[in-house]
Protein backbone atom coordinates (compact mmCIF):
# COMPACT_ATOMS: atom_id res chain seq x y z
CA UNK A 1 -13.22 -134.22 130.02
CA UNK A 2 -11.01 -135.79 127.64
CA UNK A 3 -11.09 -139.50 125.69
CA UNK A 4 -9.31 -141.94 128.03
CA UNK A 5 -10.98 -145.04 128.54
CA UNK A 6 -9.66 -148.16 130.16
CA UNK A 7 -6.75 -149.64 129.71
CA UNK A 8 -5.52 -153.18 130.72
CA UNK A 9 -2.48 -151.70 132.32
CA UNK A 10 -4.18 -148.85 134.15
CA UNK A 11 -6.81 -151.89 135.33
CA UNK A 12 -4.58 -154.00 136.12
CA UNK A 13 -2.15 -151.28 138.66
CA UNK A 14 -5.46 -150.68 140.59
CA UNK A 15 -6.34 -154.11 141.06
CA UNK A 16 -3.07 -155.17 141.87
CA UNK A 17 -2.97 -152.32 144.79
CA UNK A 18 -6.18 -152.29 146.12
CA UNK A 19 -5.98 -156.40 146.51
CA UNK A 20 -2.18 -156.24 147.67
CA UNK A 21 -1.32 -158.38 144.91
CA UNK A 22 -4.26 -160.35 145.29
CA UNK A 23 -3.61 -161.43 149.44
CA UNK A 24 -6.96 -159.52 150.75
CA UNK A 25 -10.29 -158.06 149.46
CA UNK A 26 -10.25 -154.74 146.80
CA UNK A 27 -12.27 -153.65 149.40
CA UNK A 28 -10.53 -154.05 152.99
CA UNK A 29 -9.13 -150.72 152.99
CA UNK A 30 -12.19 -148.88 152.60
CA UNK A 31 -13.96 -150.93 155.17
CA UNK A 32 -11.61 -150.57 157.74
CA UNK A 33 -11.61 -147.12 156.97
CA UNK A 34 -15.33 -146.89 157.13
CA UNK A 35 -15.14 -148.40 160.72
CA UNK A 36 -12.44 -146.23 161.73
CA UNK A 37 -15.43 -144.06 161.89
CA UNK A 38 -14.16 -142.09 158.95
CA UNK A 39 -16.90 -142.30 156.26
CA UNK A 40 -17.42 -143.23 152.87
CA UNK A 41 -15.22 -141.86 149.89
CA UNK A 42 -17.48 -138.53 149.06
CA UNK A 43 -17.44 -140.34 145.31
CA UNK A 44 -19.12 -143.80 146.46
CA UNK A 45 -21.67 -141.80 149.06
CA UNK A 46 -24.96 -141.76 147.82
CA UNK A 47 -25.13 -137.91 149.13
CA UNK A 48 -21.61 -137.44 146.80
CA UNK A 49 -18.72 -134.76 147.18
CA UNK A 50 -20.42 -131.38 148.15
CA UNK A 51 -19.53 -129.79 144.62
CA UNK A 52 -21.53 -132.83 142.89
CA UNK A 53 -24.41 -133.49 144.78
CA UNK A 54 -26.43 -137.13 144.58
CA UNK A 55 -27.15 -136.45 141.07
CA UNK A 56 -24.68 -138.73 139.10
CA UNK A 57 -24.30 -137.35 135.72
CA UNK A 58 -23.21 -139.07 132.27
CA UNK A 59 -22.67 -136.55 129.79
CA UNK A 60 -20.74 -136.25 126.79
CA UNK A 61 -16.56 -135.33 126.33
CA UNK A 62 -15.23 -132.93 124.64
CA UNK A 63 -12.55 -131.22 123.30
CA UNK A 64 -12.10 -127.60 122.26
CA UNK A 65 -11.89 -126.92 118.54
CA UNK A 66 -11.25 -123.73 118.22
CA UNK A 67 -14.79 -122.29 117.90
CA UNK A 68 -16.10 -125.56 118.07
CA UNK A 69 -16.24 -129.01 121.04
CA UNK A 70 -15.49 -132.14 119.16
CA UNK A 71 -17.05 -135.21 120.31
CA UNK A 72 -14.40 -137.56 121.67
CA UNK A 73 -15.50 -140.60 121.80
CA UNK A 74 -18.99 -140.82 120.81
CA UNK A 75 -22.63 -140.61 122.46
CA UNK A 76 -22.19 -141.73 126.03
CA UNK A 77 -23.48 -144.47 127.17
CA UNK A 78 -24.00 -145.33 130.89
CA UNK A 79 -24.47 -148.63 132.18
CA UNK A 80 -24.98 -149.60 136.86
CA UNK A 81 -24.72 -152.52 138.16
CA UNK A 82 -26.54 -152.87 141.67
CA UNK A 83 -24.92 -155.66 143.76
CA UNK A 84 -26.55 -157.38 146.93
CA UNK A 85 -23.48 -157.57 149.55
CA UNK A 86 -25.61 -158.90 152.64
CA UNK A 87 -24.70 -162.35 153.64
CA UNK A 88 -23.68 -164.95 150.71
CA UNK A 89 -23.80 -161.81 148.21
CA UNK A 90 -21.00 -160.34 150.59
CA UNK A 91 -17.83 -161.02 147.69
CA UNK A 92 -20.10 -159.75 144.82
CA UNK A 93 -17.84 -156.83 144.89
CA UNK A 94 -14.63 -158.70 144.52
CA UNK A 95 -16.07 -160.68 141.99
CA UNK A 96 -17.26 -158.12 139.55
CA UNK A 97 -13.79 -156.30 140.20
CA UNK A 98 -12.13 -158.93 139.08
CA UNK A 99 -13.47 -159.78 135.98
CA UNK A 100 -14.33 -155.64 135.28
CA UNK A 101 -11.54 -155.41 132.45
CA UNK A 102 -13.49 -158.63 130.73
CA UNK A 103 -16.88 -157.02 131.02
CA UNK A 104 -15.75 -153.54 129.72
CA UNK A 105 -13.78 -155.51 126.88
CA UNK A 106 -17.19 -157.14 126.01
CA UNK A 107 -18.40 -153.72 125.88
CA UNK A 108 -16.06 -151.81 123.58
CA UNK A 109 -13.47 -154.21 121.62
CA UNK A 110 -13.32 -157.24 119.77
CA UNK A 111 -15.01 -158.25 116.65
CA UNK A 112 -18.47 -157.16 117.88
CA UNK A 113 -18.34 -154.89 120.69
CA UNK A 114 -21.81 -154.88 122.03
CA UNK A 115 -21.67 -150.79 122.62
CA UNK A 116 -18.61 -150.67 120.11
CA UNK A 117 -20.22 -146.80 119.07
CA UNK A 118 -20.72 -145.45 122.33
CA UNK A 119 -18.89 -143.62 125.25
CA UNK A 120 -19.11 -146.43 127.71
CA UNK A 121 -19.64 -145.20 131.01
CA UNK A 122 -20.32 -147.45 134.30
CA UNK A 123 -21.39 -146.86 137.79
CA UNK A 124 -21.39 -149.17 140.12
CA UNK A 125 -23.97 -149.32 143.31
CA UNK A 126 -24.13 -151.94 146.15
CA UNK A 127 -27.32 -152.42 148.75
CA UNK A 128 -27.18 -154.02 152.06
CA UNK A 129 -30.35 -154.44 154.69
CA UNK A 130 -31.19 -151.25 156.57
CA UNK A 131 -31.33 -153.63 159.64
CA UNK A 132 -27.53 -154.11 158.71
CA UNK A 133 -26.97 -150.27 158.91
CA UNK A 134 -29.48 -150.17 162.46
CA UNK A 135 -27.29 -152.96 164.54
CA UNK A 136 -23.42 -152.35 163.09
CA UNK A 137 -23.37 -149.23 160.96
CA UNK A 138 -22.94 -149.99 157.65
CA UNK A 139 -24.20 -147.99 154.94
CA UNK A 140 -27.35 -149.46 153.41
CA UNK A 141 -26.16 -148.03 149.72
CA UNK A 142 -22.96 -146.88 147.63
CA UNK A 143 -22.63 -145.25 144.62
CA UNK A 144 -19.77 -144.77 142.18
CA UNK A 145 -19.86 -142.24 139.81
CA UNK A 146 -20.42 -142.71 136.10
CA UNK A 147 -16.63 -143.37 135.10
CA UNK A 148 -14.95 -144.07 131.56
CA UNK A 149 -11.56 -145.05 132.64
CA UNK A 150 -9.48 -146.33 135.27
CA UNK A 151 -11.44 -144.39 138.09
CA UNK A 152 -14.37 -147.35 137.45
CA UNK A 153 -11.87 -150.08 139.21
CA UNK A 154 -10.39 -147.35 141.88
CA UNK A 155 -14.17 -146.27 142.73
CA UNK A 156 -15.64 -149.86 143.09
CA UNK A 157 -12.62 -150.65 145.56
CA UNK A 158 -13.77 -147.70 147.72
CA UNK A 159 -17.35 -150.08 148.21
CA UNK A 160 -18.66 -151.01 151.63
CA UNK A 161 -20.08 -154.44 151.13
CA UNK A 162 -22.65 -155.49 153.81
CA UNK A 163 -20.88 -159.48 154.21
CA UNK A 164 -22.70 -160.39 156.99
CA UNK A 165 -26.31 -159.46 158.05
CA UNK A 166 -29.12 -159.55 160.32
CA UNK A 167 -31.55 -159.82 157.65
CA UNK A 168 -35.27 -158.57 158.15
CA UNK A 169 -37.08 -160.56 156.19
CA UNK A 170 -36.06 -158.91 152.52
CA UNK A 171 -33.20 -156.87 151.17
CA UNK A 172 -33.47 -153.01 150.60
CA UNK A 173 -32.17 -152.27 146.83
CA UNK A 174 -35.53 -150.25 146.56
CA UNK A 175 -32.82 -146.74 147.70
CA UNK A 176 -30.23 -147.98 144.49
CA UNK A 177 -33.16 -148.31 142.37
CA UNK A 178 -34.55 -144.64 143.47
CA UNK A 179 -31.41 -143.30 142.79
CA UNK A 180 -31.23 -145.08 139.18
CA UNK A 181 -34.21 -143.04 138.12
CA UNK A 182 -34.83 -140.10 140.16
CA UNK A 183 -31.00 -139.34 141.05
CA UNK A 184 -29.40 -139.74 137.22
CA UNK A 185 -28.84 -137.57 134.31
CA UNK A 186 -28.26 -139.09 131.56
CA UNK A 187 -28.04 -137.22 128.26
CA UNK A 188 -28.56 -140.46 125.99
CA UNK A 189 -32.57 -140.14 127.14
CA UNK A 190 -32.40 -136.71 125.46
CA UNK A 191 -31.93 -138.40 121.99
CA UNK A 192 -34.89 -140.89 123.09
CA UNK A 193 -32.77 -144.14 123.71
CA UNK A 194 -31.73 -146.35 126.84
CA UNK A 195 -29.27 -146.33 129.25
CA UNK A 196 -28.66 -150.12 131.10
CA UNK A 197 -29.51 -150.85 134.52
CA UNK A 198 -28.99 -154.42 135.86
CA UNK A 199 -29.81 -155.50 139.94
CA UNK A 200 -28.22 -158.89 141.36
CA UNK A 201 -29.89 -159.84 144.34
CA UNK A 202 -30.59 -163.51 145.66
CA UNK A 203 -33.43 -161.92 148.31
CA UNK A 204 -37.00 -160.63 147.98
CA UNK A 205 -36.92 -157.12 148.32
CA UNK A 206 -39.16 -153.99 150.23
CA UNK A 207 -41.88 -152.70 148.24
CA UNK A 208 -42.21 -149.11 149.82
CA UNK A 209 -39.50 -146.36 150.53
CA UNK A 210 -39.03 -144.14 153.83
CA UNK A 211 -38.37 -140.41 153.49
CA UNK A 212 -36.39 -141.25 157.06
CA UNK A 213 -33.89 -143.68 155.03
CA UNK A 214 -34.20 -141.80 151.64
CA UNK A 215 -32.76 -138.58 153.62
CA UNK A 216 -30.21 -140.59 155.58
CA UNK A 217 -29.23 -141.98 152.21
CA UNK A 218 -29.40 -139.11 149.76
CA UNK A 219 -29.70 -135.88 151.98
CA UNK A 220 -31.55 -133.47 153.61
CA UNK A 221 -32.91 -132.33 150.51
CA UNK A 222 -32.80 -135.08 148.40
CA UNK A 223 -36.72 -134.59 147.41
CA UNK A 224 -35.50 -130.99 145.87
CA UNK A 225 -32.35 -132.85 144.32
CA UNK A 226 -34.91 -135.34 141.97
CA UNK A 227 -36.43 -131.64 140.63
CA UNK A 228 -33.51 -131.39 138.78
CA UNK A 229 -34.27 -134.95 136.35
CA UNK A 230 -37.95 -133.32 136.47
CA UNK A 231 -40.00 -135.74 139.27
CA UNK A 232 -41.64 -134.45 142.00
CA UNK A 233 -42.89 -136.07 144.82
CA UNK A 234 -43.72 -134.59 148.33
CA UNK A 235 -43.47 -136.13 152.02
CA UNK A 236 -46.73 -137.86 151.99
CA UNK A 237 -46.82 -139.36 148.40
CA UNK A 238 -43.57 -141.18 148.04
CA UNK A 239 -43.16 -143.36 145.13
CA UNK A 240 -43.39 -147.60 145.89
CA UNK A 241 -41.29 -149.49 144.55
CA UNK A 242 -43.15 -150.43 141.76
CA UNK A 243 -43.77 -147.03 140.86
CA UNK A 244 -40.01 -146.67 141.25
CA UNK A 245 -39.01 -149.49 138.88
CA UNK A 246 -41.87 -148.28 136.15
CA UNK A 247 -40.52 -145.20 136.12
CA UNK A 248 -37.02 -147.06 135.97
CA UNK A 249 -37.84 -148.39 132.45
CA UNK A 250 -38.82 -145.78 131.02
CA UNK A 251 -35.10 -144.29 131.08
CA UNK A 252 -33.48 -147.94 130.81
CA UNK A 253 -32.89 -151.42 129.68
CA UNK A 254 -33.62 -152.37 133.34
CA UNK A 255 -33.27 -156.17 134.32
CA UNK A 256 -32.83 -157.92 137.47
CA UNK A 257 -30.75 -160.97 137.75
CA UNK A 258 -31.39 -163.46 140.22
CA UNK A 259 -28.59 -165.43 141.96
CA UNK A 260 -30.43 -168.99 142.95
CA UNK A 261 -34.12 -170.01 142.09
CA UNK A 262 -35.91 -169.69 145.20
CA UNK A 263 -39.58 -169.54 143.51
CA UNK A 264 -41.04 -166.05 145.98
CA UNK A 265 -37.70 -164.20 145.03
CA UNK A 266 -38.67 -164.88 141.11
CA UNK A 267 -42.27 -164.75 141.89
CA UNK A 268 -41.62 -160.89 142.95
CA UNK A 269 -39.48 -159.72 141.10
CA UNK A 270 -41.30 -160.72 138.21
CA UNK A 271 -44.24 -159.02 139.32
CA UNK A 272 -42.35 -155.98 139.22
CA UNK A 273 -39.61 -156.12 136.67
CA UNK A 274 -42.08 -158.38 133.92
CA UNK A 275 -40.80 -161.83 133.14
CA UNK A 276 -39.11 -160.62 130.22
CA UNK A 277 -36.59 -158.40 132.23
CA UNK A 278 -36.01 -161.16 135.05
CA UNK A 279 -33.11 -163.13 134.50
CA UNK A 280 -31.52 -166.27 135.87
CA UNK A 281 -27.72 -166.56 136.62
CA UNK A 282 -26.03 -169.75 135.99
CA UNK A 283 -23.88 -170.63 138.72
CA UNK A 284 -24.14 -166.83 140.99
CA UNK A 285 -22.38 -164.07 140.18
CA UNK A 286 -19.18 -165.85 138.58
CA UNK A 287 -20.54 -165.31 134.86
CA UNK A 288 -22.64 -161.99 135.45
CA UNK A 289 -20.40 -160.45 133.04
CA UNK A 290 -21.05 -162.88 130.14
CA UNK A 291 -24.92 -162.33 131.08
CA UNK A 292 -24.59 -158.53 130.76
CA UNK A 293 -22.66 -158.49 128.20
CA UNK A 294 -25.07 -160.92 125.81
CA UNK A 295 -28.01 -159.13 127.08
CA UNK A 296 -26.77 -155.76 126.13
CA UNK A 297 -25.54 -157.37 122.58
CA UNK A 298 -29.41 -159.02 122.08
CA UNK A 299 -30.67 -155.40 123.22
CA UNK A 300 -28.65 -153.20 121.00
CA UNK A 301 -28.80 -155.94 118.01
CA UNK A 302 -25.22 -156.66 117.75
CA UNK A 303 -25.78 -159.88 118.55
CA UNK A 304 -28.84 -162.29 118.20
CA UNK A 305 -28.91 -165.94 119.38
CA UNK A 306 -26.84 -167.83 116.91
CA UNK A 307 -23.68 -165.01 117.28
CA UNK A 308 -24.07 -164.92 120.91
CA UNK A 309 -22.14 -168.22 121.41
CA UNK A 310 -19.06 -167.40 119.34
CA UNK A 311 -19.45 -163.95 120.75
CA UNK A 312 -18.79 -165.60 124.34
CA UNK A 313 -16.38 -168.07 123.41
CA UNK A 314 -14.19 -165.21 121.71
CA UNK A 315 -14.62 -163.51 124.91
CA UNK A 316 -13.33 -166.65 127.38
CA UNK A 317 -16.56 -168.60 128.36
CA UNK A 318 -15.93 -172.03 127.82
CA UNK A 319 -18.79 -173.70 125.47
CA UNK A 320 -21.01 -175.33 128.42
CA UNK A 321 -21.14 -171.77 130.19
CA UNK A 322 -22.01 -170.41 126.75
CA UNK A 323 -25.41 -172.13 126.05
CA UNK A 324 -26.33 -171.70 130.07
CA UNK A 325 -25.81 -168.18 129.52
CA UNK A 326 -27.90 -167.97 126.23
CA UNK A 327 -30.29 -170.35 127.37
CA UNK A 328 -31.02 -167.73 130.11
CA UNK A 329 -31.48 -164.78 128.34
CA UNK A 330 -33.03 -165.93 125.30
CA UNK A 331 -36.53 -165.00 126.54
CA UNK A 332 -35.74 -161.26 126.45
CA UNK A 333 -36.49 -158.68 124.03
CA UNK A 334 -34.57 -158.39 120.92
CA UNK A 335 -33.38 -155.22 119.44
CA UNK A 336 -35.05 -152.96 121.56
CA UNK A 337 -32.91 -150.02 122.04
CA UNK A 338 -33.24 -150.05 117.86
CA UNK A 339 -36.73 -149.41 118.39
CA UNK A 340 -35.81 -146.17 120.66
CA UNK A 341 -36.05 -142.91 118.47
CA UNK A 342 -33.30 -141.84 116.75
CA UNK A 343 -31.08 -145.06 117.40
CA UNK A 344 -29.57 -144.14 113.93
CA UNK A 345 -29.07 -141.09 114.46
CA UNK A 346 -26.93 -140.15 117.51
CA UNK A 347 -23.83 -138.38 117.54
CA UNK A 348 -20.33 -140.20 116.56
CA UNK A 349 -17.09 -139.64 117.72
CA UNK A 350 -15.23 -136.90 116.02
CA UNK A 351 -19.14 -134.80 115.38
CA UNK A 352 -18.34 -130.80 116.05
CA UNK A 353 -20.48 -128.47 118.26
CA UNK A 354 -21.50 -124.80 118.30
CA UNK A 355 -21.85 -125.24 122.68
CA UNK A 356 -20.98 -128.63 124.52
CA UNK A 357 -24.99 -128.52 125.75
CA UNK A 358 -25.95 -128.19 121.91
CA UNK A 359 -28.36 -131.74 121.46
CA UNK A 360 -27.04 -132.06 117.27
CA UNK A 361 -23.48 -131.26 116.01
CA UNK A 362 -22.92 -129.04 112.83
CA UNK A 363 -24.06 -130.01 109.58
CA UNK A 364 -20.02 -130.51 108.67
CA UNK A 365 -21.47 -128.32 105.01
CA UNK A 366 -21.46 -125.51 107.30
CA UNK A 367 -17.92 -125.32 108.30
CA UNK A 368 -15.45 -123.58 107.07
CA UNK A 369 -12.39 -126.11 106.98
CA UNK A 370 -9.80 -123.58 105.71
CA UNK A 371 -10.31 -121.91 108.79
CA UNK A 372 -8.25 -121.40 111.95
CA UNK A 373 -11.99 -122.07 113.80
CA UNK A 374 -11.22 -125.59 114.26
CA UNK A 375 -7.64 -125.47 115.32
CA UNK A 376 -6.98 -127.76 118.60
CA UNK A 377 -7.11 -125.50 121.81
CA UNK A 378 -5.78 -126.85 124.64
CA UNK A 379 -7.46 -125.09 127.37
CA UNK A 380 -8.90 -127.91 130.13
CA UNK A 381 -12.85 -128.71 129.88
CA UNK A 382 -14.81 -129.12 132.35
CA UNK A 383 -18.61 -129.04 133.07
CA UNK A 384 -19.11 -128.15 136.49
């Protein structure tokens, strides 16, 4: 699986193509393709390519040494983004695409990168209504897979955003949040910490789930898919959505942030989420990554309060969107991944391995350095 991450130049190659130099959505292609009647891109289908299943993974990359895996780039850490498309929310897509390189630069460089010792990893999901999906056909959810390099920008430009709508009342991100929980592996829960989840919506949302949509979604056999993360629910005792999003926290840092401050959509969503985990954007979606970014800083504790400003300003936020974007975050928990078991203790880039599924690597006392048994070996790895 290798170390690349992303680059600038590799960013900025697929932006440039999928926008044609900037003269048309990321997007157009796919949707076009889409109503071509030619489907999704297996990768962004909730039901994925036929060798992956719905199940989107985040695992650690290695490298063979010898008689050992070394670690590449440290203990992975996935982070999903669930956009609205429907209506106003229809350019959410070609706004987070365009500031992506920012975000994951918030993430992994600078003076403080907020998840500077991880294997950054992001997925990207978008929800429209299922009304939208009943009257024109588009697909009520899209999934990327959990990427590390320059397949995050070429996956989010294969999205189907919703634009318009018909609208029934409230917005469907109830599937995207299913999948979050029930449809992830994520191998930072087996050292007891957090992986980040954050849903943008504007819109109240549906409070129950249909096995009708969940298998047009997901699959046939989607209820026999969520085995393998170790839930089990049958035909006639569906998780709600509250269920859903409980369940939700227990595997992540999960946070919705609201675009607009219509008082039911907070009202909700805080019901659901806790007002501690319900965030307001200042101005939309235009700053999302500066609120992600801070949030994920305050959570981690690479950054508290008084840091977050210069943190922002070093990162391009001018000093007025600065304190909005602390000001709206400030009510949320501090350091709480460091309260997660072993936050101290996870793997680090460069750790060696007796088997790529081993949970600890070798006590480095144990190894034999004079050795040919941790010579480079070139052979490809894979885990499927």
């Amino acid at each position: 699986m290798g170390d690349r991450t992303l680059s600038r130049t590799a960013y900025t190659s697929v932006h440039t193509k999928a926008t044609k130099g900037g003269t048309k959505s990321a997007t157009r292609d796919a949707e076009e393709q889409f109503h071509r009647g030619e489907g999704m891109d297996p990768l962004v289908d909730p039901k994925g390519p036929a060798h992956l299943g719905p199940v989107r993974l985040s695992l650690p990359r290695f490298e063979k040494q010898g008689d050992y895996w070394l670690l590449t780039r440290g203990t992975p850490m996935p982070e999903e983004t669930l956009l609205d498309t429907t209506g106003s929310m229809g350019s959410n897509v070609d706004i987070a695409l365009k500031v992506l390189m920012n975000d994951y630069e918030m993430s992994t460089s600078g003076d403080t990168p907020v998840l500077g010792r991880y294997d950054l990893q992001i997925a990207t999901s978008i929800f429209n209504d299922v009304e939208d999906q009943v009257q024109d056909g588009k697909p009520v959810l899209c999934r990327t897979q959990f990427e590390a390099d320059e397949k995050i920008a070429m996956q989010m430009s294969r999205l189907i955003p919703g634009r318009g709508g018909y609208g029934n009342g409230k917005e469907d991100p109830q599937f995207g949040l299913f999948g979050a929980v029930y449809l992830t592996n994520a191998s930072i829960n087996r050292y007891g910490l957090k992986y980040y989840h954050f849903t943008v919506s504007d819109e109240p949302l549906v409070e129950t789930v249909s096995l009708r949509w969940l298998k047009h979604i997901y699959g046939e056999d989607v209820l026999e898919c969520i085995k393998e993360n170790g839930y089990v629910f049958t035909a006639d005792a569906l998780p709600d959505t509250a269920k859903i999003i409980k369940d939700l926290q227990g595997k992540a840092h999960a946070f919705f942030l609201q675009v607009d401050s219509r008082k039911d959509v907070t009202s909700q969503w805080t019901d659901l989420y806790g007002p501690d985990h319900v965030v307001m954007l200042p101005e939309g979606t235009r700053h999302l990554h500066y609120v992600k970014g801070v949030i994920i800083g305050l959570t981690e504790g690479t950054l508290d309060l008084r840091s977050a400003k210069d943190f922002l300003r070093g990162h391009g936020a001018t000093a007025d969107i600065a304190n909005q974007v602390i000001r709206a975050v400030a009510h949320i928990p501090l350091g709480a991944q460091q309260l997660c078991p072993n936050f101290d203790r996870i793997p680090k880039a460069g750790d060696l391995f007796k088997e790529k599924t081993d949970l600890w690597p070798i006590d480095p006392d144990s190894i034999d350095l004079s050795t040919e048994s941790i010579a480079p070996d070139n052979e490809p790895v894979t885990w499927l």
